[in-house]
C-alpha atoms as a PDB file:
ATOM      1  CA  UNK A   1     -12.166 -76.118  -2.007  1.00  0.00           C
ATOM      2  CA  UNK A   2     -11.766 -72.987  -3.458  1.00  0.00           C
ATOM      3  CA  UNK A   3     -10.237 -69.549  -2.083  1.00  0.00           C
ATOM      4  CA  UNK A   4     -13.411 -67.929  -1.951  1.00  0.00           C
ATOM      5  CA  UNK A   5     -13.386 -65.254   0.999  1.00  0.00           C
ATOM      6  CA  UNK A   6     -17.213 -64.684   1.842  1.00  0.00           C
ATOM      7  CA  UNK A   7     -18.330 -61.146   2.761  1.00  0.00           C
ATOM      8  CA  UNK A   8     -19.940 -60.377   5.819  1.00  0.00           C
ATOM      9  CA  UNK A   9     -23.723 -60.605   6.323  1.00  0.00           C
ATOM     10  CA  UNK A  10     -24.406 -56.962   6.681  1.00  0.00           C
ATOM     11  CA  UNK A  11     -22.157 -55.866   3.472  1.00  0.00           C
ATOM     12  CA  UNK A  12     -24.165 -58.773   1.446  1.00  0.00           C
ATOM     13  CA  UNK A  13     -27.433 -57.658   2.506  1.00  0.00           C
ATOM     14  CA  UNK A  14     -26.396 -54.157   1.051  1.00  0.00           C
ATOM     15  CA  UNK A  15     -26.160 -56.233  -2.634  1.00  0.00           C
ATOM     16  CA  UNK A  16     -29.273 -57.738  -2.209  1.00  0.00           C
ATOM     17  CA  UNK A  17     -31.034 -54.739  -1.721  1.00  0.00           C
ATOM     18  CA  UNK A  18     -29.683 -53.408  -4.192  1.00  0.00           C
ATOM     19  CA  UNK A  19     -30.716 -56.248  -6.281  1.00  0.00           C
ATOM     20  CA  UNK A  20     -34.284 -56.082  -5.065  1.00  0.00           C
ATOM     21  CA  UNK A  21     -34.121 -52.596  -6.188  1.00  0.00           C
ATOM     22  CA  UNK A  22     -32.649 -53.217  -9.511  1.00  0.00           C
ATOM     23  CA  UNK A  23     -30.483 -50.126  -8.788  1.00  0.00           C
ATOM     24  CA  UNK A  24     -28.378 -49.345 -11.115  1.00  0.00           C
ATOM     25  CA  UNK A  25     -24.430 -49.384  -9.257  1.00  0.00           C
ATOM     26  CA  UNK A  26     -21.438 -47.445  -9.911  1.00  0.00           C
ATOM     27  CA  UNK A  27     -18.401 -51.015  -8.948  1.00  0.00           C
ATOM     28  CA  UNK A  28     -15.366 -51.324  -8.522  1.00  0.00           C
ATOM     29  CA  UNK A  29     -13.538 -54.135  -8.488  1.00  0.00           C
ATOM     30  CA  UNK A  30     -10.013 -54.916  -6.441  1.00  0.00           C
ATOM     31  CA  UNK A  31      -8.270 -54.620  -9.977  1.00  0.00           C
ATOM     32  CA  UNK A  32      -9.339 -51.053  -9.979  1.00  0.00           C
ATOM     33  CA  UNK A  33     -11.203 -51.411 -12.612  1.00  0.00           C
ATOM     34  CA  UNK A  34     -14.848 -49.783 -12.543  1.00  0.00           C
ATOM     35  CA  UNK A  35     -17.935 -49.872 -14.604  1.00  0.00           C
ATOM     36  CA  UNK A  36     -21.643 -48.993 -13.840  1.00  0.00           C
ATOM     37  CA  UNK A  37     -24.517 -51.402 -14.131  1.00  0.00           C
ATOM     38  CA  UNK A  38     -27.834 -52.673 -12.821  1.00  0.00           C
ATOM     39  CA  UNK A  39     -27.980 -55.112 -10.283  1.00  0.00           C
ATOM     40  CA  UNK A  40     -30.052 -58.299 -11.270  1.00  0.00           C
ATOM     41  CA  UNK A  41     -29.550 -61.053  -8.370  1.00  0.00           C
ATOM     42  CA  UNK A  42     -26.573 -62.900  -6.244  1.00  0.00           C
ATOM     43  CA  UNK A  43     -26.142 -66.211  -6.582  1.00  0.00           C
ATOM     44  CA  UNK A  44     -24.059 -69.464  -4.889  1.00  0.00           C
ATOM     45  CA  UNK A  45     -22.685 -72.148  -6.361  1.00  0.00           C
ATOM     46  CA  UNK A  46     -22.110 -75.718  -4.663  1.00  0.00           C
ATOM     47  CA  UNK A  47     -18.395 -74.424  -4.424  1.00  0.00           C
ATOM     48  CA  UNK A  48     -19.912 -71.877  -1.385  1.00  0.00           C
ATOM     49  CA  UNK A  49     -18.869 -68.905  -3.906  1.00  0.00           C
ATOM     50  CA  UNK A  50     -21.430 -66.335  -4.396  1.00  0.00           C
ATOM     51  CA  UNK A  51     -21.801 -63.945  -7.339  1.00  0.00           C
ATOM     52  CA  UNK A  52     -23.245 -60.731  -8.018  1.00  0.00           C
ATOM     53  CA  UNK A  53     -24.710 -60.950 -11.598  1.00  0.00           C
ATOM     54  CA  UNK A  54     -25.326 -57.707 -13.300  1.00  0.00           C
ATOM     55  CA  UNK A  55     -26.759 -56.004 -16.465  1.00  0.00           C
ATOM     56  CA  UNK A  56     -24.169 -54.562 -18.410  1.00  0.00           C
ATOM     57  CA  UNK A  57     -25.292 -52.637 -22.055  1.00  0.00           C
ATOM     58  CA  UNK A  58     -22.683 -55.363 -23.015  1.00  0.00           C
ATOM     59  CA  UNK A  59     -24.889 -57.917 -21.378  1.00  0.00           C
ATOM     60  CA  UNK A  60     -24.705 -59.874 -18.300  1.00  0.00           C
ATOM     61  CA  UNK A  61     -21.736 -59.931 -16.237  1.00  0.00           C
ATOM     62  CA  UNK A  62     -21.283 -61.859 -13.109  1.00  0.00           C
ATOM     63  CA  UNK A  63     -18.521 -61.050 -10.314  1.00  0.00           C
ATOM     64  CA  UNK A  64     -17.530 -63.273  -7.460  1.00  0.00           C
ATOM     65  CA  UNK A  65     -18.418 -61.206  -4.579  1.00  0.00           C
ATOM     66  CA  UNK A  66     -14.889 -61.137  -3.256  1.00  0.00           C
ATOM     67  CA  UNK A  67     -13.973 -59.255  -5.960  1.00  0.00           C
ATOM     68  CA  UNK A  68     -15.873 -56.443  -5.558  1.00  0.00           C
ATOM     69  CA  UNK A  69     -14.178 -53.218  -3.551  1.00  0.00           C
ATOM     70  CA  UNK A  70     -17.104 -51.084  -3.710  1.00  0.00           C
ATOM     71  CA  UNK A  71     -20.126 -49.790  -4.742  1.00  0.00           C
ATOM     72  CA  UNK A  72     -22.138 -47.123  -5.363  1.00  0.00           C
ATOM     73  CA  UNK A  73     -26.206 -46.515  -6.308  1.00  0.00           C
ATOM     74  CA  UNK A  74     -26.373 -44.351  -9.087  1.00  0.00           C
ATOM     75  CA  UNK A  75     -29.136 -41.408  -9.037  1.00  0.00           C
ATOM     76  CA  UNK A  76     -31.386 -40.367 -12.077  1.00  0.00           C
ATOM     77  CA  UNK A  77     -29.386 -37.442 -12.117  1.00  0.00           C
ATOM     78  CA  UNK A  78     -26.505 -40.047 -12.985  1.00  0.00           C
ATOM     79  CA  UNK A  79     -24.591 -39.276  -9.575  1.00  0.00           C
ATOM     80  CA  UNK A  80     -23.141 -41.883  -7.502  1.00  0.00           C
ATOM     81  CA  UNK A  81     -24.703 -41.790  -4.033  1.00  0.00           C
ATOM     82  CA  UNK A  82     -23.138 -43.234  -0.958  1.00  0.00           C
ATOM     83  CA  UNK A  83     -20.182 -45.586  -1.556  1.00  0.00           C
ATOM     84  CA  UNK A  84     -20.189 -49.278   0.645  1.00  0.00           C
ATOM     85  CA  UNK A  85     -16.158 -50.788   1.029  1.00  0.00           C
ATOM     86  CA  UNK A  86     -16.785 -54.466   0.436  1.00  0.00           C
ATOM     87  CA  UNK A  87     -13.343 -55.548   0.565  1.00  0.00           C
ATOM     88  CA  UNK A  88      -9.698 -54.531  -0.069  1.00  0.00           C
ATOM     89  CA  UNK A  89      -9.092 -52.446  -2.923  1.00  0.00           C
ATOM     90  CA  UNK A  90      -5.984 -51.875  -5.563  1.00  0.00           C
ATOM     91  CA  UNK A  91      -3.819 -49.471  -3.385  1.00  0.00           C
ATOM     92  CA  UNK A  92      -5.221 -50.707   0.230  1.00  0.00           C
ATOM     93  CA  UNK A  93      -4.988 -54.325   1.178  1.00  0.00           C
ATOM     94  CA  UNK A  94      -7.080 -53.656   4.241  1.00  0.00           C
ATOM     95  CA  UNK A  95     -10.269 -52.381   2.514  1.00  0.00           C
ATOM     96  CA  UNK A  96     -10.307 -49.702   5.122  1.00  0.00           C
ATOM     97  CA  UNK A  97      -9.270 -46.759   3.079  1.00  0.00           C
ATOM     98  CA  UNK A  98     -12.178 -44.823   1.951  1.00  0.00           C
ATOM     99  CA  UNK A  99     -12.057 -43.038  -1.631  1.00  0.00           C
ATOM    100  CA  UNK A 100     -14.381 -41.134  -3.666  1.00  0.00           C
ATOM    101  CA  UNK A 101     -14.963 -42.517  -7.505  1.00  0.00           C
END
């Protein structure tokens, strides 16, 4: 068993969309760290851990979901649009605190 923490339903359907859309996300991971690339597909492994995989101009890159702190589509214009709170970030354990990129 692993110590996977599964997101709620509602917060993975936002991925999935966004996966269905292709749309290319601002993330930001509970490290702080942040990067922008296109959403490909989520996946699950027999563990029960899912994982967002993503195109990266480095290539693919694949995230376990409880990793992720937010995200954000990005425009044409290159602008991040609304920002979803998946989980706790860096400087909130709670994952409640709301902060712009």
């Amino acid at each position: 068993m692993t110590d996977y923490q599964p997101l709620e339903c509602d917060l993975h359907d936002v991925l999935e969309i966004a996966c269905l859309h292709r749309a290319l996300l601002q993330v930001e991971l509970r490290d702080g760290s942040r990067f922008v690339a296109r959403a490909r597909t989520t996946e699950s492994t027999a563990d029960k851990e899912e994982f967002l995989l993503l195109d990266t101009p480095d290539g693919e890159r694949r995230i376990r979901l409880d990793q992720l702190h937010a995200v954000a589509t990005v425009g044409a214009d290159g602008t991040a649009g609304a920002r979803t709170v998946l989980g706790p970030g860096p400087a909130d354990p709670t994952g409640e605190a709301e902060q712009g990129f």
